[in-house]
Protein backbone atom coordinates (compact mmCIF):
# COMPACT_ATOMS: atom_id res chain seq x y z
CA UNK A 1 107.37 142.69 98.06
CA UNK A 2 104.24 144.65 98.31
CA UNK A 3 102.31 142.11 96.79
CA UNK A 4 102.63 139.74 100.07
CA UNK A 5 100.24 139.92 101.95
CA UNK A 6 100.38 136.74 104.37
CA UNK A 7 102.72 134.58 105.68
CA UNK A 8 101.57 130.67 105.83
CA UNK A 9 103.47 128.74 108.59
CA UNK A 10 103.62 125.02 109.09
CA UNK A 11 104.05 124.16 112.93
CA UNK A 12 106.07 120.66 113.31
CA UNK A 13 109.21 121.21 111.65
CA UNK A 14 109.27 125.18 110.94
CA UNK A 15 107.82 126.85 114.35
CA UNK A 16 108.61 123.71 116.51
CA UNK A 17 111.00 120.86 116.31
CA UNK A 18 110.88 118.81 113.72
CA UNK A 19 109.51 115.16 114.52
CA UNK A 20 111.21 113.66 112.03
CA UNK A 21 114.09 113.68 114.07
CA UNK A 22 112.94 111.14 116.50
CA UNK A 23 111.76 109.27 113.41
CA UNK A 24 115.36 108.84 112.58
CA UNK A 25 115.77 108.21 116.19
CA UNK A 26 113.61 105.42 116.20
CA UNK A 27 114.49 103.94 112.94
CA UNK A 28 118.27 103.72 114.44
CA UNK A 29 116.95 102.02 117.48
CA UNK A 30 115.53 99.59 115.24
CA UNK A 31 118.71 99.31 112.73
CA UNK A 32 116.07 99.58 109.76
CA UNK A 33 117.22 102.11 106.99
CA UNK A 34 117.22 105.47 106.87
CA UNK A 35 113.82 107.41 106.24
CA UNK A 36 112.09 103.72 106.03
CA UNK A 37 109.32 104.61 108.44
CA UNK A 38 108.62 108.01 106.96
CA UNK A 39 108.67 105.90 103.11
CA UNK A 40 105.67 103.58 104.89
CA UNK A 41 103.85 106.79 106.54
CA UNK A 42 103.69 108.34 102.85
CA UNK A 43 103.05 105.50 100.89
CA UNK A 44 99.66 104.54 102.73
CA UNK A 45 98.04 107.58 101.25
CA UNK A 46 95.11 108.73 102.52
CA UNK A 47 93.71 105.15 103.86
CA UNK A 48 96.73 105.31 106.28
CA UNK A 49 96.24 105.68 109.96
CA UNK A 50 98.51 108.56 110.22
CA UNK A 51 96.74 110.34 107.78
CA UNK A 52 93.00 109.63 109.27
CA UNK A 53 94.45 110.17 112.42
CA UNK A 54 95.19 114.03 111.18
CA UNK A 55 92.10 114.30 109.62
CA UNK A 56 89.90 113.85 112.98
CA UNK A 57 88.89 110.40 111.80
CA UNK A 58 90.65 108.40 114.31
CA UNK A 59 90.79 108.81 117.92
CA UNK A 60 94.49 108.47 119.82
CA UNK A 61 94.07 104.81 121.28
CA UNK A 62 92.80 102.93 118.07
CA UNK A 63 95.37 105.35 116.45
CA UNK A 64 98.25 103.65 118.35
CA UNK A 65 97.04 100.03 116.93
CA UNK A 66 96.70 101.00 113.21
CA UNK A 67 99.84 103.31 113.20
CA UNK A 68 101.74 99.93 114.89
CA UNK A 69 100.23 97.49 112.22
CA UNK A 70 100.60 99.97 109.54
CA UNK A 71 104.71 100.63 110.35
CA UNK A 72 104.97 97.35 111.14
CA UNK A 73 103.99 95.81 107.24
CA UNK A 74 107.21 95.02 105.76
CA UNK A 75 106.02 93.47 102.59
CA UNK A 76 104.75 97.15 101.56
CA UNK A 77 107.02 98.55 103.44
CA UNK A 78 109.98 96.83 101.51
CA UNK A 79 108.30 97.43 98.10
CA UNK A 80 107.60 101.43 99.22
CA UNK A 81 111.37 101.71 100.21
CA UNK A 82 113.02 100.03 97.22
CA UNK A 83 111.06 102.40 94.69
CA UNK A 84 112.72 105.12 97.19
CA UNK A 85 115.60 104.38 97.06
CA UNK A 86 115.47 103.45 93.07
CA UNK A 87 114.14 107.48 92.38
CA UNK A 88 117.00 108.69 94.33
CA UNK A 89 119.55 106.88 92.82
CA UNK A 90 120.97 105.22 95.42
CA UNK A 91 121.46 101.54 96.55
CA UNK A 92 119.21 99.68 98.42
CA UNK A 93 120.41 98.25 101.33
CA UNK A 94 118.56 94.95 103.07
CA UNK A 95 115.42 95.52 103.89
CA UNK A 96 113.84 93.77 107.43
CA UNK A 97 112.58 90.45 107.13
CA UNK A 98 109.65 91.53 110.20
CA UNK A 99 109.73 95.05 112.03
CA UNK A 100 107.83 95.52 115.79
CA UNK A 101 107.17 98.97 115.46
CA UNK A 102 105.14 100.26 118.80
CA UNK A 103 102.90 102.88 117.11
CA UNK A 104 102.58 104.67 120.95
CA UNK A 105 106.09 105.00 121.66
CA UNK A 106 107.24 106.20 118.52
CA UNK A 107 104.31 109.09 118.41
CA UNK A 108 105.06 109.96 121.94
CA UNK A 109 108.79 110.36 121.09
CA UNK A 110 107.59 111.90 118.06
CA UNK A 111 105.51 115.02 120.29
CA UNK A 112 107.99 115.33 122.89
CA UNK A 113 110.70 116.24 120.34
CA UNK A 114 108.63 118.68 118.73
CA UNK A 115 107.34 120.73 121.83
CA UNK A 116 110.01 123.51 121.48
CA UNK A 117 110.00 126.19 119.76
CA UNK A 118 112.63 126.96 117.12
CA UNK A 119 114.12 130.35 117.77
CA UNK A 120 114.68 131.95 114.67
CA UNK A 121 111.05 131.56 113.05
CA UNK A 122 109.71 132.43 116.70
CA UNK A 123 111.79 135.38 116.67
CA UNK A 124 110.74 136.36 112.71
CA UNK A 125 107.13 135.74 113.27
CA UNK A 126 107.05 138.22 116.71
CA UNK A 127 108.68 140.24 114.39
CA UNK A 128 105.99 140.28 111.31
CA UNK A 129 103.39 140.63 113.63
CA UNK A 130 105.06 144.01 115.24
CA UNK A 131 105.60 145.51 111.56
CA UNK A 132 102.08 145.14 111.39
CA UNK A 133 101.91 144.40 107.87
CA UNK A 134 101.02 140.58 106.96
CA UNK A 135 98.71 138.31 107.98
CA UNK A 136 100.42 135.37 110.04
CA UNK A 137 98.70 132.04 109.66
CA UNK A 138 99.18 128.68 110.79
CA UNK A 139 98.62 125.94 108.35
CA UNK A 140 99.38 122.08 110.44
CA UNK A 141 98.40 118.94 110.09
CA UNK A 142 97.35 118.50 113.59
CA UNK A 143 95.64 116.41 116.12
CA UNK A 144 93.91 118.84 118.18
CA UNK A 145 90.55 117.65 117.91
CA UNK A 146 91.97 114.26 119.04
CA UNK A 147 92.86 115.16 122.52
CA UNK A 148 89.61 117.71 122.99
CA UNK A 149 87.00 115.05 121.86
CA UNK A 150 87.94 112.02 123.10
CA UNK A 151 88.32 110.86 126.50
CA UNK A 152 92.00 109.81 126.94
CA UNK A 153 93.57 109.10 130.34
CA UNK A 154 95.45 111.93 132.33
CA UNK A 155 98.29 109.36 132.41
CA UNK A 156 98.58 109.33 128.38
CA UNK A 157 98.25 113.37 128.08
CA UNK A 158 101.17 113.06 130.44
CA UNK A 159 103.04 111.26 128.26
CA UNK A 160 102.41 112.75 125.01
CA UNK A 161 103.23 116.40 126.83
CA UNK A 162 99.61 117.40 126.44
CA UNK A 163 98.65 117.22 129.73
CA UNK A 164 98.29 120.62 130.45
CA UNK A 165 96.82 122.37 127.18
CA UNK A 166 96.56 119.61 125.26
CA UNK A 167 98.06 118.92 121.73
CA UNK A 168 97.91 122.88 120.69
CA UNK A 169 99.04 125.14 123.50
CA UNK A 170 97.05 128.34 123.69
CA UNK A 171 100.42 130.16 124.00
CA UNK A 172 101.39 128.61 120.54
CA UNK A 173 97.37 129.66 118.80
CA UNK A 174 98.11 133.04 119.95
CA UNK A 175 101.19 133.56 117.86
CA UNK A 176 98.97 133.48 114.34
CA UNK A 177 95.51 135.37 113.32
CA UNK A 178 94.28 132.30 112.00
CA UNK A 179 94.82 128.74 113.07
CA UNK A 180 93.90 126.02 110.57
CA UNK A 181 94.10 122.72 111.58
CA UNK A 182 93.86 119.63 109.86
CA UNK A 183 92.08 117.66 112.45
CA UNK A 184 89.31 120.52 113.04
CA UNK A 185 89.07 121.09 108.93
CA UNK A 186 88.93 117.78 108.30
CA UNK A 187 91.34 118.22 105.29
CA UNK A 188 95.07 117.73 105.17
CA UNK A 189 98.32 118.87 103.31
CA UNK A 190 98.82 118.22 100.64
CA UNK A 191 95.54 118.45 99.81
CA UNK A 192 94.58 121.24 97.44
CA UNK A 193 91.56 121.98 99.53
CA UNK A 194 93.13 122.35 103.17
CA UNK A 195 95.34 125.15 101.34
CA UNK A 196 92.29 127.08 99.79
CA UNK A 197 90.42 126.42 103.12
CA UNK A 198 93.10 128.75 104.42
CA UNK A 199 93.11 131.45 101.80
CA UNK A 200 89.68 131.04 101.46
CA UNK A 201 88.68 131.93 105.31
CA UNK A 202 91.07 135.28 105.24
CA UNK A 203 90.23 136.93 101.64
CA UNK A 204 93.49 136.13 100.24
CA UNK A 205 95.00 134.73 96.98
CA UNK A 206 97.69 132.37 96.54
CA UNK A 207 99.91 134.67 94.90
CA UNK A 208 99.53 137.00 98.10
CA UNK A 209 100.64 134.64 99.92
CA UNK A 210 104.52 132.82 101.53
CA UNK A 211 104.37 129.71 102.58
CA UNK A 212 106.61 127.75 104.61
CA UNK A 213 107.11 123.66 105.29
CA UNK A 214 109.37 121.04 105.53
CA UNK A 215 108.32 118.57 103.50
CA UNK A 216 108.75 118.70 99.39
CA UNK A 217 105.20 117.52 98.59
CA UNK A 218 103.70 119.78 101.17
CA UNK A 219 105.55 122.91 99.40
CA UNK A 220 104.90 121.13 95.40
CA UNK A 221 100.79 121.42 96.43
CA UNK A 222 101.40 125.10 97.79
CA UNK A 223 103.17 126.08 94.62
CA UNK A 224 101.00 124.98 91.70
CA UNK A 225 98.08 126.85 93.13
CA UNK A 226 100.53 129.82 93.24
CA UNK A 227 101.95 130.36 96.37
CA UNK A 228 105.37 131.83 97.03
CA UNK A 229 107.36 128.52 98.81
CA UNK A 230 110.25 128.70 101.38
CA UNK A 231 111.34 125.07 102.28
CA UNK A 232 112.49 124.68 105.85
CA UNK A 233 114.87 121.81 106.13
CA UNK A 234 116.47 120.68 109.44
CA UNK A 235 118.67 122.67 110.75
CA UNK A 236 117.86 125.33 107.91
CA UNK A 237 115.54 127.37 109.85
CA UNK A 238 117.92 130.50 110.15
CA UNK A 239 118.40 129.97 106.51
CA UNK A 240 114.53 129.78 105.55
CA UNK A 241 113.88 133.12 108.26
CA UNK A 242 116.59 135.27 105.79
CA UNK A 243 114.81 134.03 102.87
CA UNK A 244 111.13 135.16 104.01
CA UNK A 245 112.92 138.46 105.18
CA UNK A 246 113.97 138.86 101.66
CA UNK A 247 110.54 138.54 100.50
CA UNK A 248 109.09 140.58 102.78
CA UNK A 249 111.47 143.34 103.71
CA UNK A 250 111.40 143.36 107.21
CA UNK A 251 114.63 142.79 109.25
CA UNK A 252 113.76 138.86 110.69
CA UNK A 253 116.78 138.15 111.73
CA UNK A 254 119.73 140.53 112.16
CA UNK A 255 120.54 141.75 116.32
CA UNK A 256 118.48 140.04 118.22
CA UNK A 257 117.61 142.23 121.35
CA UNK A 258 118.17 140.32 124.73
CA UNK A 259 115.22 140.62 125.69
CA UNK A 260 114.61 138.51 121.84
CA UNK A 261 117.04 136.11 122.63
CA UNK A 262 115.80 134.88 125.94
CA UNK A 263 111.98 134.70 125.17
CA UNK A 264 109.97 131.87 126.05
CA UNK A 265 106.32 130.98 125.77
């Protein structure tokens, strides 16, 4: 479509592992319902500490205490996941009486999982940026400015993975012409203004634009101001690379070279 002119990536979940999967991991460690942490992390809104904490409001260490107590509040939590469940239909099962959630161990989990990259958009992005015809931009809700501003001990870099380029590898800023970051902007999705921050700082409108996430509310914001959508679900990244191909007509994913199919950052 000649009217594209961009490509809008989200990072955790489309170009890298999605975290929710040691969510899930957690949540099963705990024997708490499905998608019941995620339900709390939503529900907080904009007071909560996961979403300061991807703002650049909140540094790591006081982050780990709210995102415990937060996670940890099972009479909203309980309330939050019985309206789930009663929108999609489905029964609720019992709910925890008290919860201990350890806000550090589940967002260390959480960045571990989501260090590597996910082959097929890695492959389709090398591959837009070699056709030489859209702009390739990253649009995350981040923590970057977290682990650049604050001092945090060598020991906890370690154990988040960001020890040696901290929470946004260079390698991984290279791949797009712009990088826009929640925690440097100051603005999150879905927030209408983190989106035109983004079209804003590269001349573009929505409708020249294809965006890609994971998460439904994420892509609903993208889409009223006009965007083109792609939703990335897990395991569905294969699927979501032939759909952008579509769009853009430019062979994303169809024989790999070898030299493709063994590249690492």
């Amino acid at each position: 479509m000649s009217h594209i002119k961009a490509v809008i990536f989200d990072i955790g979940g489309v170009v890298m592992r999605s975290p929710f999967i040691a969510i899930a991991a957690y949540e099963k460690k705990l024997a708490i319902p499905e998608n019941y942490l995620n339900c709390s992390i939503v529900a907080r809104g904009s007071d909560g500490a996961w979403q300061k904490f991807e703002r650049g409001e909140l540094p790591l260490l006081p982050f780990y205490a709210a995102f415990s107590r937060d996670l940890s509040d099972t009479v909203n939590g309980n309330i939050w996941y019985a309206a789930y469940c009663k929108r999609r239909g489905i029964e609720c099962p019992e709910l925890p009486k008290e919860l201990n959630v350890d806000g550090r161990e589940l967002f260390g989990s959480m960045m571990r999982e989501s260090a590597t990259y996910d082959p097929h958009i890695l492959r389709a992005i090398r591959r837009i940026r070699a056709a030489g015809k859209h702009k390739i931009i990253a649009l995350t809700n981040n923590f970057a400015r977290t682990s650049t501003e604050n001092p945090i001990p060598a020991s906890e870099l370690a154990f988040l993975g960001w020890d040696k380029e901290g929470a946004t590898p260079a390698a991984l800023r290279g791949l797009f012409d712009d990088f826009c970051d929640s925690s440097e902007l100051g603005s999150r999705k879905p927030e209408p203004a983190f989106y035109r921050m983004a079209l804003d700082r590269n001349g573009l409108r929505p409708e020249e634009v294809v965006f890609l996430d994971d998460i439904g509310i994420n892509l609903k914001a993208a889409k009223e101001l006009g965007m083109e959508t792609i939703h990335v679900p897990i395991g569905g990244t294969l699927a979501a690379a032939t759909k952008l191909e579509a769009k853009l007509g430019i062979d994303l994913t169809r024989h790999p070279t070898e030299g493709e199919a063994m590249a690492k950052l």
